[in-house]
PDB file of N, CA and C in Angstrom:
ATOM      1  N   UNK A   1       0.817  -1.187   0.000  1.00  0.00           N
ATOM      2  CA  UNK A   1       0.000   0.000   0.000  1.00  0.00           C
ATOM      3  C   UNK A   1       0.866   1.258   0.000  1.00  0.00           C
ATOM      4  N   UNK A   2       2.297   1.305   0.137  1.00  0.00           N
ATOM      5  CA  UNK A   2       2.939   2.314   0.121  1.00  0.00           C
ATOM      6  C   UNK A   2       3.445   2.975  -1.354  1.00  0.00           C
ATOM      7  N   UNK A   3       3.061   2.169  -2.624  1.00  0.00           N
ATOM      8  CA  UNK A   3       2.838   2.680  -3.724  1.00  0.00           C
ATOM      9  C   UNK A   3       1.992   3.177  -3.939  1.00  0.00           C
ATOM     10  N   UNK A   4       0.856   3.683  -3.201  1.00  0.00           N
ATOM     11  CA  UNK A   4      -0.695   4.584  -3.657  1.00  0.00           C
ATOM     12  C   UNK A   4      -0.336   5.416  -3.760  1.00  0.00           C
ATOM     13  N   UNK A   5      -0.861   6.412  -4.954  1.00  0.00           N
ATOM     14  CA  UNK A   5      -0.948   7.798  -5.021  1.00  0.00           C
ATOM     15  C   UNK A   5      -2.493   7.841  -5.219  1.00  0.00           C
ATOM     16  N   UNK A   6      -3.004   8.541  -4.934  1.00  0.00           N
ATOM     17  CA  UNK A   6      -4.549   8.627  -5.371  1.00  0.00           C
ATOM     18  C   UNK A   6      -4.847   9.587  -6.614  1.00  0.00           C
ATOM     19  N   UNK A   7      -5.802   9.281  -7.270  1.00  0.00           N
ATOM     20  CA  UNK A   7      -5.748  10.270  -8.529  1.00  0.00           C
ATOM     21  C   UNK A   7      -6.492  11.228  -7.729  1.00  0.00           C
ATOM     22  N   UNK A   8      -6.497  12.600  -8.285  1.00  0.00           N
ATOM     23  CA  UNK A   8      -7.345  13.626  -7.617  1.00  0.00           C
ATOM     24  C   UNK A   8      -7.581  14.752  -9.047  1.00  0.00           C
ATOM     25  N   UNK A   9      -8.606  14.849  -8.975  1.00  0.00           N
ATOM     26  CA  UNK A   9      -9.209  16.458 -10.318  1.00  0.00           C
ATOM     27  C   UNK A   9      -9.105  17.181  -9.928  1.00  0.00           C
ATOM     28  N   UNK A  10      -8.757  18.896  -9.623  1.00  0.00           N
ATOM     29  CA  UNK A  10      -9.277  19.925  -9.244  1.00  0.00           C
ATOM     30  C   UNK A  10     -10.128  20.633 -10.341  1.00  0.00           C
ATOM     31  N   UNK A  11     -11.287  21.028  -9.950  1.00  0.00           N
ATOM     32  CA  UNK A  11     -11.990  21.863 -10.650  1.00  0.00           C
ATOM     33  C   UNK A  11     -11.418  23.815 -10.739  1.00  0.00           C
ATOM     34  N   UNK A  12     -10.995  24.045 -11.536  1.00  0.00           N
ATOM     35  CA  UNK A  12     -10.287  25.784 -10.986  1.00  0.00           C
ATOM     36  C   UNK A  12     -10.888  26.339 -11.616  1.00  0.00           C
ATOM     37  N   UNK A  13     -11.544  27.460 -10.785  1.00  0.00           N
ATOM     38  CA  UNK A  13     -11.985  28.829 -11.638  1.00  0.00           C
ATOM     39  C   UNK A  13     -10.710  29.794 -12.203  1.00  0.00           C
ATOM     40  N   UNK A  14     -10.560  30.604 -13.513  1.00  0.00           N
ATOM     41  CA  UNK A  14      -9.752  30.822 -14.460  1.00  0.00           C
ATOM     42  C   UNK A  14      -9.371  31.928 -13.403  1.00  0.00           C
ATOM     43  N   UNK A  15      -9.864  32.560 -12.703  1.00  0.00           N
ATOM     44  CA  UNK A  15      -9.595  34.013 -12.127  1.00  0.00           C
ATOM     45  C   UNK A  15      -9.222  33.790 -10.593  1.00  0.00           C
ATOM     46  N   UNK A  16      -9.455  32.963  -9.939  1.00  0.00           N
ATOM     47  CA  UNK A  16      -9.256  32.598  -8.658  1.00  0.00           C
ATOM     48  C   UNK A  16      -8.144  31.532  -8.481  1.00  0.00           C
ATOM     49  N   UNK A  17      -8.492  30.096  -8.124  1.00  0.00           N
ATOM     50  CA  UNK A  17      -7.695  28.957  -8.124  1.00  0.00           C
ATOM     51  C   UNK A  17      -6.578  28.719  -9.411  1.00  0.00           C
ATOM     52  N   UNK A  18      -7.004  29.000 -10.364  1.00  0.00           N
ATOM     53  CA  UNK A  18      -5.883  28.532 -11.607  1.00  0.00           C
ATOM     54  C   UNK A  18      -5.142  29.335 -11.601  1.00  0.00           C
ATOM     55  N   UNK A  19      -5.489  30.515 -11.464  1.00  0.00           N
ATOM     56  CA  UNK A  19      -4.394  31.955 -11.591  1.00  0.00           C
ATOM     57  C   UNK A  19      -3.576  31.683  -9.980  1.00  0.00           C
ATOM     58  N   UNK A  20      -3.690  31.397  -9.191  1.00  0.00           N
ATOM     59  CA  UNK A  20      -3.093  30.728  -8.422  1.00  0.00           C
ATOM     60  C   UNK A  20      -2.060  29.598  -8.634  1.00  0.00           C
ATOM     61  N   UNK A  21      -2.966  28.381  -9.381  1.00  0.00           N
ATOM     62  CA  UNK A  21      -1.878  27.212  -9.543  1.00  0.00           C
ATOM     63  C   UNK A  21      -0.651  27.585 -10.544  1.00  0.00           C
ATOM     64  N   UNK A  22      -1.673  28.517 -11.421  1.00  0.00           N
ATOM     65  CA  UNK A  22      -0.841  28.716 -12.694  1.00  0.00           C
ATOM     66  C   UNK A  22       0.524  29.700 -12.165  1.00  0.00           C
ATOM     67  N   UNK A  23       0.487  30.246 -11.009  1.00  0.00           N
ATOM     68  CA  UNK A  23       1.574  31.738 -10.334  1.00  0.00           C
ATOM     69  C   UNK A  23       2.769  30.457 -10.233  1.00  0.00           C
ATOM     70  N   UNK A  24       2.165  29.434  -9.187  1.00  0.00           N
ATOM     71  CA  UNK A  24       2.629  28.416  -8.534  1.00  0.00           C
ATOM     72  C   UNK A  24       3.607  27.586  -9.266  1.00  0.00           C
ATOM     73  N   UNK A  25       3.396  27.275 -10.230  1.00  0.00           N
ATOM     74  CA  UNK A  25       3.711  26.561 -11.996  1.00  0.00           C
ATOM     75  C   UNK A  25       5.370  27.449 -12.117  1.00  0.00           C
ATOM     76  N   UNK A  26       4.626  28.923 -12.229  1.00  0.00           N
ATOM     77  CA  UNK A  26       5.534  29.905 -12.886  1.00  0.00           C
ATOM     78  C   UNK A  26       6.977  30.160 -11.400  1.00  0.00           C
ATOM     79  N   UNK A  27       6.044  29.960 -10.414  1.00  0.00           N
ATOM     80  CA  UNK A  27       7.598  29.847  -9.283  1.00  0.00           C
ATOM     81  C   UNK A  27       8.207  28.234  -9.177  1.00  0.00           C
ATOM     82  N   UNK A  28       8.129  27.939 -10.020  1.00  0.00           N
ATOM     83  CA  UNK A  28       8.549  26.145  -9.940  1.00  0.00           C
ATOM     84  C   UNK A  28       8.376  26.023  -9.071  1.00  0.00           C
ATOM     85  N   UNK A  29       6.979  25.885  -8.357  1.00  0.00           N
ATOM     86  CA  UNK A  29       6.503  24.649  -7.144  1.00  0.00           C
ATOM     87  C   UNK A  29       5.809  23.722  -7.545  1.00  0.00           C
ATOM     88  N   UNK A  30       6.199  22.507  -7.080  1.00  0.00           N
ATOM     89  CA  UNK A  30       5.210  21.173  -7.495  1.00  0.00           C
ATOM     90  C   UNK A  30       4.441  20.748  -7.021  1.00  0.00           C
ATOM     91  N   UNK A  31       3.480  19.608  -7.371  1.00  0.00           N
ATOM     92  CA  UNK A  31       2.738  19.253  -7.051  1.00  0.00           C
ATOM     93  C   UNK A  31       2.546  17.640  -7.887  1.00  0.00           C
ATOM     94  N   UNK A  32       2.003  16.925  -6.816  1.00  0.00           N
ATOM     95  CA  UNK A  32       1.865  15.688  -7.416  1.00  0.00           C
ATOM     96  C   UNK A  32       1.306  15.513  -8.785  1.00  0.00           C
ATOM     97  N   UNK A  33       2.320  14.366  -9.960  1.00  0.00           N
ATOM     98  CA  UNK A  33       1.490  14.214 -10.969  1.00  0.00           C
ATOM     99  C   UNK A  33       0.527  13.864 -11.004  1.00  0.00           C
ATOM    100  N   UNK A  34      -0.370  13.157 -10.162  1.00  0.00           N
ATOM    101  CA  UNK A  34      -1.902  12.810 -10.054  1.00  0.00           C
ATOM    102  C   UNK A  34      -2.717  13.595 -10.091  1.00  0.00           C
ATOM    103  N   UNK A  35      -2.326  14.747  -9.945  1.00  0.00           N
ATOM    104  CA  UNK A  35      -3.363  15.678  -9.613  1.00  0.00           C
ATOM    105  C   UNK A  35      -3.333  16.718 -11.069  1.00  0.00           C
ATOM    106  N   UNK A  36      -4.658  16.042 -11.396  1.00  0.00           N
ATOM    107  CA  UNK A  36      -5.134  16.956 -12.770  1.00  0.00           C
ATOM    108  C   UNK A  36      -5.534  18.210 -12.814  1.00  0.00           C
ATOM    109  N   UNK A  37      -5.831  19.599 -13.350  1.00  0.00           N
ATOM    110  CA  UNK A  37      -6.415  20.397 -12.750  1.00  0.00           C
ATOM    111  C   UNK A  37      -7.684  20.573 -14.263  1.00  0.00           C
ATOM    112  N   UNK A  38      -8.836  21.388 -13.565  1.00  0.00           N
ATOM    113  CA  UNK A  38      -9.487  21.654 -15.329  1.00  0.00           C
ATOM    114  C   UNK A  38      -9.739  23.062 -15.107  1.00  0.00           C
ATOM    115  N   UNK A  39      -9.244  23.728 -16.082  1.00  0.00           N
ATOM    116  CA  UNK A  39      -9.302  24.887 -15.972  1.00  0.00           C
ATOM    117  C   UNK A  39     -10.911  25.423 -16.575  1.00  0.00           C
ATOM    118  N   UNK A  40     -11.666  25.892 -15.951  1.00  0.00           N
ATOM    119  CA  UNK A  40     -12.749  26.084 -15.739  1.00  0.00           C
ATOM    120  C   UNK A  40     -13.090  28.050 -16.135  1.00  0.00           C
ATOM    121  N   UNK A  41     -14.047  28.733 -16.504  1.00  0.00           N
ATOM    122  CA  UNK A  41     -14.268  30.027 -16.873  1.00  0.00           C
ATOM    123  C   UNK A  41     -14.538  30.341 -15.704  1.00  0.00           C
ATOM    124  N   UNK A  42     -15.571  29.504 -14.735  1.00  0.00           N
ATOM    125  CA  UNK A  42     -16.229  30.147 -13.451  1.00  0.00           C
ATOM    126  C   UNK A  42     -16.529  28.709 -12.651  1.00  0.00           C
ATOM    127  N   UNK A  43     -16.896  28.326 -11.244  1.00  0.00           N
ATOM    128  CA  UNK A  43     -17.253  27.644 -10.677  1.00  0.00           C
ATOM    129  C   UNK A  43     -18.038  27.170 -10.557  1.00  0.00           C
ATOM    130  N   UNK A  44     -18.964  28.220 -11.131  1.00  0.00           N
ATOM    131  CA  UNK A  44     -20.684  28.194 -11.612  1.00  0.00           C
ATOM    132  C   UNK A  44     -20.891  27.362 -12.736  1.00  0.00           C
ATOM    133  N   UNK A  45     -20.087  26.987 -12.957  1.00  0.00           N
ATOM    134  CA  UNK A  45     -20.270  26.371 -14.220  1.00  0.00           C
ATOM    135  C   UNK A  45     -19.931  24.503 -14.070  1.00  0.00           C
ATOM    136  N   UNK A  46     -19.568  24.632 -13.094  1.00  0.00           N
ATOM    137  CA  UNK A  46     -19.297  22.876 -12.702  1.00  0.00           C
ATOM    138  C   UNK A  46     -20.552  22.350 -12.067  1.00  0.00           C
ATOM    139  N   UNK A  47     -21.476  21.357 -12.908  1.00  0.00           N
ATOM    140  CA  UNK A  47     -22.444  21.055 -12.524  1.00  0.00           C
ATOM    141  C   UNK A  47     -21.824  19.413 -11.820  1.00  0.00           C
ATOM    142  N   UNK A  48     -22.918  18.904 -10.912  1.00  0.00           N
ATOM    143  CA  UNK A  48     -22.806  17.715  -9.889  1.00  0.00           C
ATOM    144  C   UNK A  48     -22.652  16.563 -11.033  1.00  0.00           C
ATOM    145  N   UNK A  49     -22.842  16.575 -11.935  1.00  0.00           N
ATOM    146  CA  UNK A  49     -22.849  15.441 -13.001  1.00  0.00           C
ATOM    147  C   UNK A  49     -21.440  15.150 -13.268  1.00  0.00           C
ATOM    148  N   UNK A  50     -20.678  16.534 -13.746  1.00  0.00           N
ATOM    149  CA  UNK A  50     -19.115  16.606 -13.686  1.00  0.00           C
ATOM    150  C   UNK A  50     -18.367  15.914 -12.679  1.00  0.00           C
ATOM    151  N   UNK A  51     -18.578  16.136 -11.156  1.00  0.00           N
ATOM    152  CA  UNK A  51     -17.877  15.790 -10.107  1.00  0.00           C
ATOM    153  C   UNK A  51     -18.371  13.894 -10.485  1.00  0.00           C
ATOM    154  N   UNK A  52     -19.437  13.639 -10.352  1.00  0.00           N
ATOM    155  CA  UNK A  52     -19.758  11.635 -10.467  1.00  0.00           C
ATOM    156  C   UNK A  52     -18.987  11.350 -12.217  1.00  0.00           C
ATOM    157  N   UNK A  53     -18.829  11.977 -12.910  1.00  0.00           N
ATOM    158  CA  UNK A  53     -18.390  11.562 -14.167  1.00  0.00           C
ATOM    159  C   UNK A  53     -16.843  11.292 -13.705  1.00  0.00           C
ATOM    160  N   UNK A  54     -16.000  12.187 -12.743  1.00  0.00           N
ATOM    161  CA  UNK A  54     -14.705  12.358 -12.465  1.00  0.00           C
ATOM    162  C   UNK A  54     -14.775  10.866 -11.831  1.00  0.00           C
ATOM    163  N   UNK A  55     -15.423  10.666 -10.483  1.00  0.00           N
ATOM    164  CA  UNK A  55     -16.045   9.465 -10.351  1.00  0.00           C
ATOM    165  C   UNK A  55     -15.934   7.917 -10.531  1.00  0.00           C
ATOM    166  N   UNK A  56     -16.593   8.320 -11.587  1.00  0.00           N
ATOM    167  CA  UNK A  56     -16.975   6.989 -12.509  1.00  0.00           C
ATOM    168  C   UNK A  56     -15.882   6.622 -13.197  1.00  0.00           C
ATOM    169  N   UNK A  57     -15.059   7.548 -13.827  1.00  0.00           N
ATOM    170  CA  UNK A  57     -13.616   7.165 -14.035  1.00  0.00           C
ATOM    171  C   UNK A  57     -12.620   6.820 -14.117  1.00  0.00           C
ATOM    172  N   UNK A  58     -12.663   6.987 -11.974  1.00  0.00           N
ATOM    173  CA  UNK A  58     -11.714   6.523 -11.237  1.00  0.00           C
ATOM    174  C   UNK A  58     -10.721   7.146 -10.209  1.00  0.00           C
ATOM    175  N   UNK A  59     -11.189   9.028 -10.032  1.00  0.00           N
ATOM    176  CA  UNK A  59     -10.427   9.625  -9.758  1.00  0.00           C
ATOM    177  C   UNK A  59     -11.322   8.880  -8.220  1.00  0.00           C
ATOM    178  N   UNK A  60      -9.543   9.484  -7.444  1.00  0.00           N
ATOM    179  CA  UNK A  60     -10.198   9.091  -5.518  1.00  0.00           C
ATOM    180  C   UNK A  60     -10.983  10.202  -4.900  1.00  0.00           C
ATOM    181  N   UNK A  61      -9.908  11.040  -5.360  1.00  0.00           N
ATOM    182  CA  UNK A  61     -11.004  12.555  -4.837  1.00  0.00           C
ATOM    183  C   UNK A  61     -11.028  13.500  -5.724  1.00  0.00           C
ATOM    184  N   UNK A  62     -12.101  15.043  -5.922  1.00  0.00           N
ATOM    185  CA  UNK A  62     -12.567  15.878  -6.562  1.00  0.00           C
ATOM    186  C   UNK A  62     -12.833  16.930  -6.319  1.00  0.00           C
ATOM    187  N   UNK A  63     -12.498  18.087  -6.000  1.00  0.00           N
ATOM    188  CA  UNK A  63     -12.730  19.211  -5.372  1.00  0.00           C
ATOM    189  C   UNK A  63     -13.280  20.491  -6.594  1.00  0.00           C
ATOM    190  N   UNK A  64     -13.586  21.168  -5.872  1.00  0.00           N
ATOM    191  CA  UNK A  64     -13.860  22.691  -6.489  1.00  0.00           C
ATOM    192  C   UNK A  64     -13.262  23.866  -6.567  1.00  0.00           C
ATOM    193  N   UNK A  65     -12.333  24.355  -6.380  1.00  0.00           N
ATOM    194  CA  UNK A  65     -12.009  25.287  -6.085  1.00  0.00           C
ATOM    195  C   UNK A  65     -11.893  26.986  -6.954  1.00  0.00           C
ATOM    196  N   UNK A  66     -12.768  28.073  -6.039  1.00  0.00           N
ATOM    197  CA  UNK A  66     -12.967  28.671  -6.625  1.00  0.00           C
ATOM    198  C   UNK A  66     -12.045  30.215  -5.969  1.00  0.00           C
TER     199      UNK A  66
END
């Protein structure tokens, strides 16, 4: 069990969270390859169908961040 990484999505709003990850990127800080991000226009825009599709997939966890 000490080979798990868990897959994880972040959902990012373009103006909040991504402009964040994306600063983060630009100061070479890392972050696990598992962790996908989707760059998103607004938060409002991630409907509950999105998060069970991530899901159904296979990711372990799914967040929002706005």
């Amino acid at each position: 069990m000490n080979d798990y990484e868990p897959k994880i999505v972040a959902f990012c709003c373009e103006y909040c969270a991504y402009t964040a990850a994306d600063t983060a990127g630009s100061a070479r800080m890392e972050y696990p390859s598992t962790v996908r991000i989707i760059h998103l226009l607004s938060t409002g825009k991630v409907d509950t169908l999105h998060l069970l599709r991530a899901f159904e997939k296979g990711v372990d966890a799914a967040f929002v961040a706005g």
